[in-house]
C-alpha atoms as a PDB file:
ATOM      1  CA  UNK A   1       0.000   0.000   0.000  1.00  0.00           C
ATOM      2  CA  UNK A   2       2.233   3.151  -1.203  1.00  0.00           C
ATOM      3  CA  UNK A   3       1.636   6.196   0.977  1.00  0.00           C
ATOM      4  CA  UNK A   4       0.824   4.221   4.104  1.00  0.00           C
ATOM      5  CA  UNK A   5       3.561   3.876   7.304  1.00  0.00           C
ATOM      6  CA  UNK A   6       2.790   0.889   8.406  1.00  0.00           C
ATOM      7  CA  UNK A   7       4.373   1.762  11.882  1.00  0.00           C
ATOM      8  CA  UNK A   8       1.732   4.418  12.511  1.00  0.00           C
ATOM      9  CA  UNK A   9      -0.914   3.163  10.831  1.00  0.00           C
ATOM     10  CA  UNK A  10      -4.750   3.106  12.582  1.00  0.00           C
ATOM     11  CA  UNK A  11      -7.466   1.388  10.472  1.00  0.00           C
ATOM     12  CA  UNK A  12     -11.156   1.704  10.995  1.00  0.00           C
ATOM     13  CA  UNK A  13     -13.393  -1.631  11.380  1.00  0.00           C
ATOM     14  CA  UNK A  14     -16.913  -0.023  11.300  1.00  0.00           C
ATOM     15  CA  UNK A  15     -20.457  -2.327  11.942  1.00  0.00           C
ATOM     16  CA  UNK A  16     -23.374  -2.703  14.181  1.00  0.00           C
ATOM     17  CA  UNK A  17     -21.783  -5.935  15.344  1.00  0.00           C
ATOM     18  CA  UNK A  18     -25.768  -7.370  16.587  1.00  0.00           C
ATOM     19  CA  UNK A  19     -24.002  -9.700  17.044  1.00  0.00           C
ATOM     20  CA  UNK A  20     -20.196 -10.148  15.765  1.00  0.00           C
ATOM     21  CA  UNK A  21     -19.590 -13.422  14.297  1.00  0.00           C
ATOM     22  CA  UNK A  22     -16.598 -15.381  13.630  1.00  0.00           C
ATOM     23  CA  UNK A  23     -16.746 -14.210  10.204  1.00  0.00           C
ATOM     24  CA  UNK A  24     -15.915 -10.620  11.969  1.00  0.00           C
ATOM     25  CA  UNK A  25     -13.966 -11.860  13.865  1.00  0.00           C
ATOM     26  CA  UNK A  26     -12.010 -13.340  11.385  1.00  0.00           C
ATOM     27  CA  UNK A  27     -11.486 -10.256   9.755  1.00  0.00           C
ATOM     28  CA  UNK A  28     -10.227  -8.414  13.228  1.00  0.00           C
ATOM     29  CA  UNK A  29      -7.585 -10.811  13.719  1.00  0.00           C
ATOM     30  CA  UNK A  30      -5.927 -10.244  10.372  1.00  0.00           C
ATOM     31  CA  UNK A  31      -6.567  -6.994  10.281  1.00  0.00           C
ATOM     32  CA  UNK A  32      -4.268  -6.772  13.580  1.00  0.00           C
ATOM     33  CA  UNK A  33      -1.595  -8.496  11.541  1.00  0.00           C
ATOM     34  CA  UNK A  34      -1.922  -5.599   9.208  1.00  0.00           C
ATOM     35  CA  UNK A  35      -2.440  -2.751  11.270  1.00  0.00           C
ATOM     36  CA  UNK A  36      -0.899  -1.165  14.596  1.00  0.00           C
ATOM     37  CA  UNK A  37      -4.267  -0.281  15.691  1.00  0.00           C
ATOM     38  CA  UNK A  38      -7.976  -1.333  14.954  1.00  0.00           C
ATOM     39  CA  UNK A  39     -10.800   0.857  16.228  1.00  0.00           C
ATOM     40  CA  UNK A  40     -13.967  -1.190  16.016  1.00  0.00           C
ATOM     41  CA  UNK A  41     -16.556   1.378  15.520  1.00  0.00           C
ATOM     42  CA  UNK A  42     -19.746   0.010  16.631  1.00  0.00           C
ATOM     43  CA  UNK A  43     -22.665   1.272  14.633  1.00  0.00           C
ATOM     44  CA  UNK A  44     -25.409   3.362  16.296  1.00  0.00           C
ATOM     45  CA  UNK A  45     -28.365   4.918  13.654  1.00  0.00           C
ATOM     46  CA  UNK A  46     -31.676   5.500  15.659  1.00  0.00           C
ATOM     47  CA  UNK A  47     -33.072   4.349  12.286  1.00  0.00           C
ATOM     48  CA  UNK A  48     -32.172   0.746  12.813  1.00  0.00           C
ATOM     49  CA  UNK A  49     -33.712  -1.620  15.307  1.00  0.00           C
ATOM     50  CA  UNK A  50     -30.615  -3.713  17.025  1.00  0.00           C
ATOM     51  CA  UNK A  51     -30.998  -6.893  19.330  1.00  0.00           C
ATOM     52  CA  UNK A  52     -28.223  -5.381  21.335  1.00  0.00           C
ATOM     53  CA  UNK A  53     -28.135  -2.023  22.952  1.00  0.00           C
ATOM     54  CA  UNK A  54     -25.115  -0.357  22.169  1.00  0.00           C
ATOM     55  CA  UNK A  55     -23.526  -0.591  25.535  1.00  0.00           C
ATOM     56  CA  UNK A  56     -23.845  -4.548  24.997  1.00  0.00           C
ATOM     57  CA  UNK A  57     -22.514  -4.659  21.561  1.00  0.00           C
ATOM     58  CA  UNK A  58     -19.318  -2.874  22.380  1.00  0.00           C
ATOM     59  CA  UNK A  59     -18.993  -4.988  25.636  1.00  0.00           C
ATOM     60  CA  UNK A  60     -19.842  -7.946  24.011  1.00  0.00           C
ATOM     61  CA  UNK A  61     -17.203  -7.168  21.113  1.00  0.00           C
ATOM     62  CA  UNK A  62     -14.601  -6.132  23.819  1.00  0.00           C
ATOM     63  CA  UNK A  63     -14.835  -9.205  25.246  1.00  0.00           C
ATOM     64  CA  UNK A  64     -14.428 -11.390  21.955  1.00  0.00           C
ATOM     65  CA  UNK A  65     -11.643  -9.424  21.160  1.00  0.00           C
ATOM     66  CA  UNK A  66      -9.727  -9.356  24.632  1.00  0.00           C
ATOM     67  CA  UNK A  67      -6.960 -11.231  23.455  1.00  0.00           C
ATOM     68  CA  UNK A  68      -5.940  -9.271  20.556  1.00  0.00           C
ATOM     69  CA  UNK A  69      -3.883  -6.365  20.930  1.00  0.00           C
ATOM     70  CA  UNK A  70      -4.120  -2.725  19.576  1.00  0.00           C
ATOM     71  CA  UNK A  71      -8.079  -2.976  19.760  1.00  0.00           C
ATOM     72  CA  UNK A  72     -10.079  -0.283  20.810  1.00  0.00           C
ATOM     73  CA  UNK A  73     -14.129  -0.667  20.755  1.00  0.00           C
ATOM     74  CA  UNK A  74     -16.128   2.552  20.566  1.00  0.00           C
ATOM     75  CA  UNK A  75     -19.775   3.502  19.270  1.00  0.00           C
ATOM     76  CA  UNK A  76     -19.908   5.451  16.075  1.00  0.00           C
ATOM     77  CA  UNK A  77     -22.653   7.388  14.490  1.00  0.00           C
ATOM     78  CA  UNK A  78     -22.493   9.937  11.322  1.00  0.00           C
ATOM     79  CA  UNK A  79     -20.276   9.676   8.755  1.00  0.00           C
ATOM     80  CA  UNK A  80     -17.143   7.125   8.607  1.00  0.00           C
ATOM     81  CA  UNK A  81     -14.424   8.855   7.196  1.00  0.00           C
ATOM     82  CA  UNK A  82     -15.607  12.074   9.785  1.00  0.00           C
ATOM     83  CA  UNK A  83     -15.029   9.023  12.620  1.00  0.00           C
ATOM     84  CA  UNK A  84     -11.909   8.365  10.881  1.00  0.00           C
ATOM     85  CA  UNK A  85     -10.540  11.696  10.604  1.00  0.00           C
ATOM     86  CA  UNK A  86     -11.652  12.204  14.840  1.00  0.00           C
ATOM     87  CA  UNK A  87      -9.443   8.786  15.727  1.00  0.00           C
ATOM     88  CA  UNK A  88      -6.422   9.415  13.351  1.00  0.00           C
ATOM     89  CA  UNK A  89      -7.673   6.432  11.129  1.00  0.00           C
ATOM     90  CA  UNK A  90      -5.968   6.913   7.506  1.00  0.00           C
ATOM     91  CA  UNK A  91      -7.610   3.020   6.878  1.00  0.00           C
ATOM     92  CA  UNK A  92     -11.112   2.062   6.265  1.00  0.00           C
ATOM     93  CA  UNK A  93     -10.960  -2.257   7.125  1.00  0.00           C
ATOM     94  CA  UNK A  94     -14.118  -3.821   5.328  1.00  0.00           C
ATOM     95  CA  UNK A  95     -14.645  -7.726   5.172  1.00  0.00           C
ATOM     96  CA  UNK A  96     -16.159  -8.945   2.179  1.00  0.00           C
ATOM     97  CA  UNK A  97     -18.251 -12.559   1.852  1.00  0.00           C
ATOM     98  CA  UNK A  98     -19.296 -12.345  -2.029  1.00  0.00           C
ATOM     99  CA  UNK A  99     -20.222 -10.493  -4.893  1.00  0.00           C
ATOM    100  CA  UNK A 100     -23.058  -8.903  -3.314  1.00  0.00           C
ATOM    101  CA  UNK A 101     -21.025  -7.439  -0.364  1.00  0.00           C
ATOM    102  CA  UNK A 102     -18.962  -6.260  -3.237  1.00  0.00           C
ATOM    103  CA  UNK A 103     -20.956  -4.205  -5.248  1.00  0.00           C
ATOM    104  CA  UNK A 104     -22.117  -2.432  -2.245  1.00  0.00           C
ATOM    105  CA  UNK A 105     -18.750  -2.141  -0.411  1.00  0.00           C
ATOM    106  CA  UNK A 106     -17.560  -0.968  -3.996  1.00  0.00           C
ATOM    107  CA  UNK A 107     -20.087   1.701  -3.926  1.00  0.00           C
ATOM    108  CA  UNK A 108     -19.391   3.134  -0.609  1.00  0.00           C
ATOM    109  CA  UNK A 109     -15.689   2.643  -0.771  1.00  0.00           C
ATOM    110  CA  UNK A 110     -15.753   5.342  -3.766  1.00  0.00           C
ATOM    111  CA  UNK A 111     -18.181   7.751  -2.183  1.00  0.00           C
ATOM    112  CA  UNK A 112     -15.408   7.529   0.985  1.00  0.00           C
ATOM    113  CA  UNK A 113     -12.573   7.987  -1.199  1.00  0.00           C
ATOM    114  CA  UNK A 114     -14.082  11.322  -3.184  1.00  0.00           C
ATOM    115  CA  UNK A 115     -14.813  12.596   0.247  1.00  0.00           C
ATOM    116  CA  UNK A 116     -12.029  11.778   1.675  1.00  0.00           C
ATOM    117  CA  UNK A 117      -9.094  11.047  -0.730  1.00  0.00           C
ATOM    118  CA  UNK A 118      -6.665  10.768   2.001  1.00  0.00           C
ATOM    119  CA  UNK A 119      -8.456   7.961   3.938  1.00  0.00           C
ATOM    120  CA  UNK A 120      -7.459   4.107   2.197  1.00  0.00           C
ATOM    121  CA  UNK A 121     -10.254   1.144   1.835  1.00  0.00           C
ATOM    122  CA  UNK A 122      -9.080  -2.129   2.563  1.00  0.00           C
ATOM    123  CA  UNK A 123     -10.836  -4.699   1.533  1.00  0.00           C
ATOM    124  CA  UNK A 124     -10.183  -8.442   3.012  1.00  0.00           C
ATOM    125  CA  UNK A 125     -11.712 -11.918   1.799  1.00  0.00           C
ATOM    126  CA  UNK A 126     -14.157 -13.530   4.188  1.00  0.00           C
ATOM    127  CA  UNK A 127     -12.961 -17.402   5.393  1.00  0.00           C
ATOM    128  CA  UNK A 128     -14.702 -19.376   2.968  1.00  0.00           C
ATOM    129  CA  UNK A 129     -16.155 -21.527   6.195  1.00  0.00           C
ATOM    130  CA  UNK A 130     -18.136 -18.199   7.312  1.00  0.00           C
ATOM    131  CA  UNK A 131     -18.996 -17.066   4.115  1.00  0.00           C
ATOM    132  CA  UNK A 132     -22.886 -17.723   4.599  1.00  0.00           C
ATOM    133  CA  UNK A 133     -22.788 -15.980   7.950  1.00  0.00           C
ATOM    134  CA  UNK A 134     -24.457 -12.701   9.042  1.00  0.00           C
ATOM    135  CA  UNK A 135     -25.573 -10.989  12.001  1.00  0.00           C
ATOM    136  CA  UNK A 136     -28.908 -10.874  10.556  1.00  0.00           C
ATOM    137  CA  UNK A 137     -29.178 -14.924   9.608  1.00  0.00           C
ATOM    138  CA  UNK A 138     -27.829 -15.218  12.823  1.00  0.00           C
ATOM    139  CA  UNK A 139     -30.479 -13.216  14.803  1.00  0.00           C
ATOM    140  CA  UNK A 140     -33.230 -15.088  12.487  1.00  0.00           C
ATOM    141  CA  UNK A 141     -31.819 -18.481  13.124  1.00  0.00           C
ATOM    142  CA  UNK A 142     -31.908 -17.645  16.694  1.00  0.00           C
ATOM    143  CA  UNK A 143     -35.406 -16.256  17.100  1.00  0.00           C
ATOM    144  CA  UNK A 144     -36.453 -19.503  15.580  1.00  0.00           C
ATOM    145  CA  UNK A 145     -34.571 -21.896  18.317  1.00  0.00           C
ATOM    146  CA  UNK A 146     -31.940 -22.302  15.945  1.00  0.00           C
ATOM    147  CA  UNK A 147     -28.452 -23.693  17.377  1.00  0.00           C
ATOM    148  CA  UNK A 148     -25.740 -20.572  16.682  1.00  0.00           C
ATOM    149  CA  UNK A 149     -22.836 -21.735  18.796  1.00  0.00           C
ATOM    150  CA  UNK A 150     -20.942 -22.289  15.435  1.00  0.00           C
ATOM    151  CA  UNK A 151     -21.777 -18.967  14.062  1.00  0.00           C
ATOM    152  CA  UNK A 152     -20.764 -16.434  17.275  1.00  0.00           C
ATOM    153  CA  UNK A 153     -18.615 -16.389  20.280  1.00  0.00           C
ATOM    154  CA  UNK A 154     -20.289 -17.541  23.861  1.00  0.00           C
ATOM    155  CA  UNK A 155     -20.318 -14.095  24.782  1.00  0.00           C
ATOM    156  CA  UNK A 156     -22.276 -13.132  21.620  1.00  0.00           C
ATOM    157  CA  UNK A 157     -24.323 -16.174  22.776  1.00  0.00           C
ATOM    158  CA  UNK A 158     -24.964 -15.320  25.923  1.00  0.00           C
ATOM    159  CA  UNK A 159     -25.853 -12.070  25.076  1.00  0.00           C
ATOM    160  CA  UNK A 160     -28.523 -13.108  22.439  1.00  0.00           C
ATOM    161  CA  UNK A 161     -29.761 -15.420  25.234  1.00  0.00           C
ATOM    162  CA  UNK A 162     -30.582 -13.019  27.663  1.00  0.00           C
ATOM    163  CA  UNK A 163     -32.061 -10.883  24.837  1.00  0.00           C
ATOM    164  CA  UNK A 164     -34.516 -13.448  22.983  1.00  0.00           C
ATOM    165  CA  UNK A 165     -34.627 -15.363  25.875  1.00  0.00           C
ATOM    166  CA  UNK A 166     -33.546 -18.810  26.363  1.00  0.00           C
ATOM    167  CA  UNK A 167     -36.033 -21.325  24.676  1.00  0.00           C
ATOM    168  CA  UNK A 168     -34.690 -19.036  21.792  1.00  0.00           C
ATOM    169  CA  UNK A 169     -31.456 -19.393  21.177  1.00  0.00           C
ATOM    170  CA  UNK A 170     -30.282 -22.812  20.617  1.00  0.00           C
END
């Protein structure tokens, strides 16, 4: 990546995270291999309707990512590349899972860069083994007594537990 110091360089790993997945986390721990610093910028857009509150997705993500270093969890509303600019981010992380992510991620990723030109994309392949997975399928498969173990860390789990209650969550 010309122009970027790796040494001092913070990326951005923006989502509502209701709930994070493997699949995100997946993402996190390569982006640390990558990156000094990760701020995971847990969405928050009164527009949206989350399983979570966003105290308990940025605990709940905290938690998940304990053992990774050079991770900060914070909520986020607005524009990204504002958040960005207000954290010192000069890297926007996105996962993608297929060519639907990609056309939308595509999309974004060029409104970001015309408004800010300064601010990279990066863009890293989802584990094929958690390509299907999404918060959403998750919540739905959960709601219906559908076993998610596979799908989420037991903190995620726990957390969706004590939100749908437990004859939901398998």
């Amino acid at each position: 990546m010309a122009g970027l110091d790796h040494a001092s360089t913070t990326a951005v790993y923006a989502g509502s995270f209701d709930p994070p997945t493997f699949g995100h986390l997946h993402v996190i721990e390569r982006g640390t291999r990558l990156f000094d610093d990760i701020v995971l910028a847990v969405g928050t857009n009164p527009a949206k309707h989350y399983l979570l509150g966003v105290d308990e997705r940025i605990d709940v993500l905290s938690r998940a990512t304990a053992h990774l270093s050079g991770i900060r969890v914070v909520p986020f509303g607005g524009l990204l590349v504002d958040f960005c600019r207000r954290v010192g981010a000069r890297v926007i992380l996105r996962g993608l899972r297929a060519s639907t992510d990609f056309d939308f991620e595509f999309q974004i990723g060029l409104a970001n860069m015309d408004m800010a030109p300064e601010i990279e994309t990066v863009f890293l392949l989802t584990d094929p083994k958690h390509i299907f997975i999404s918060s959403s399928l998750v919540k739905e498969i959960a709601a219906n007594g559908g076993d998610v173990s596979r799908y989420v860390p037991t903190v995620a789990l726990t957390a969706m537990m004590r939100a749908l209650g437990p004859d939901c969550v398998g």
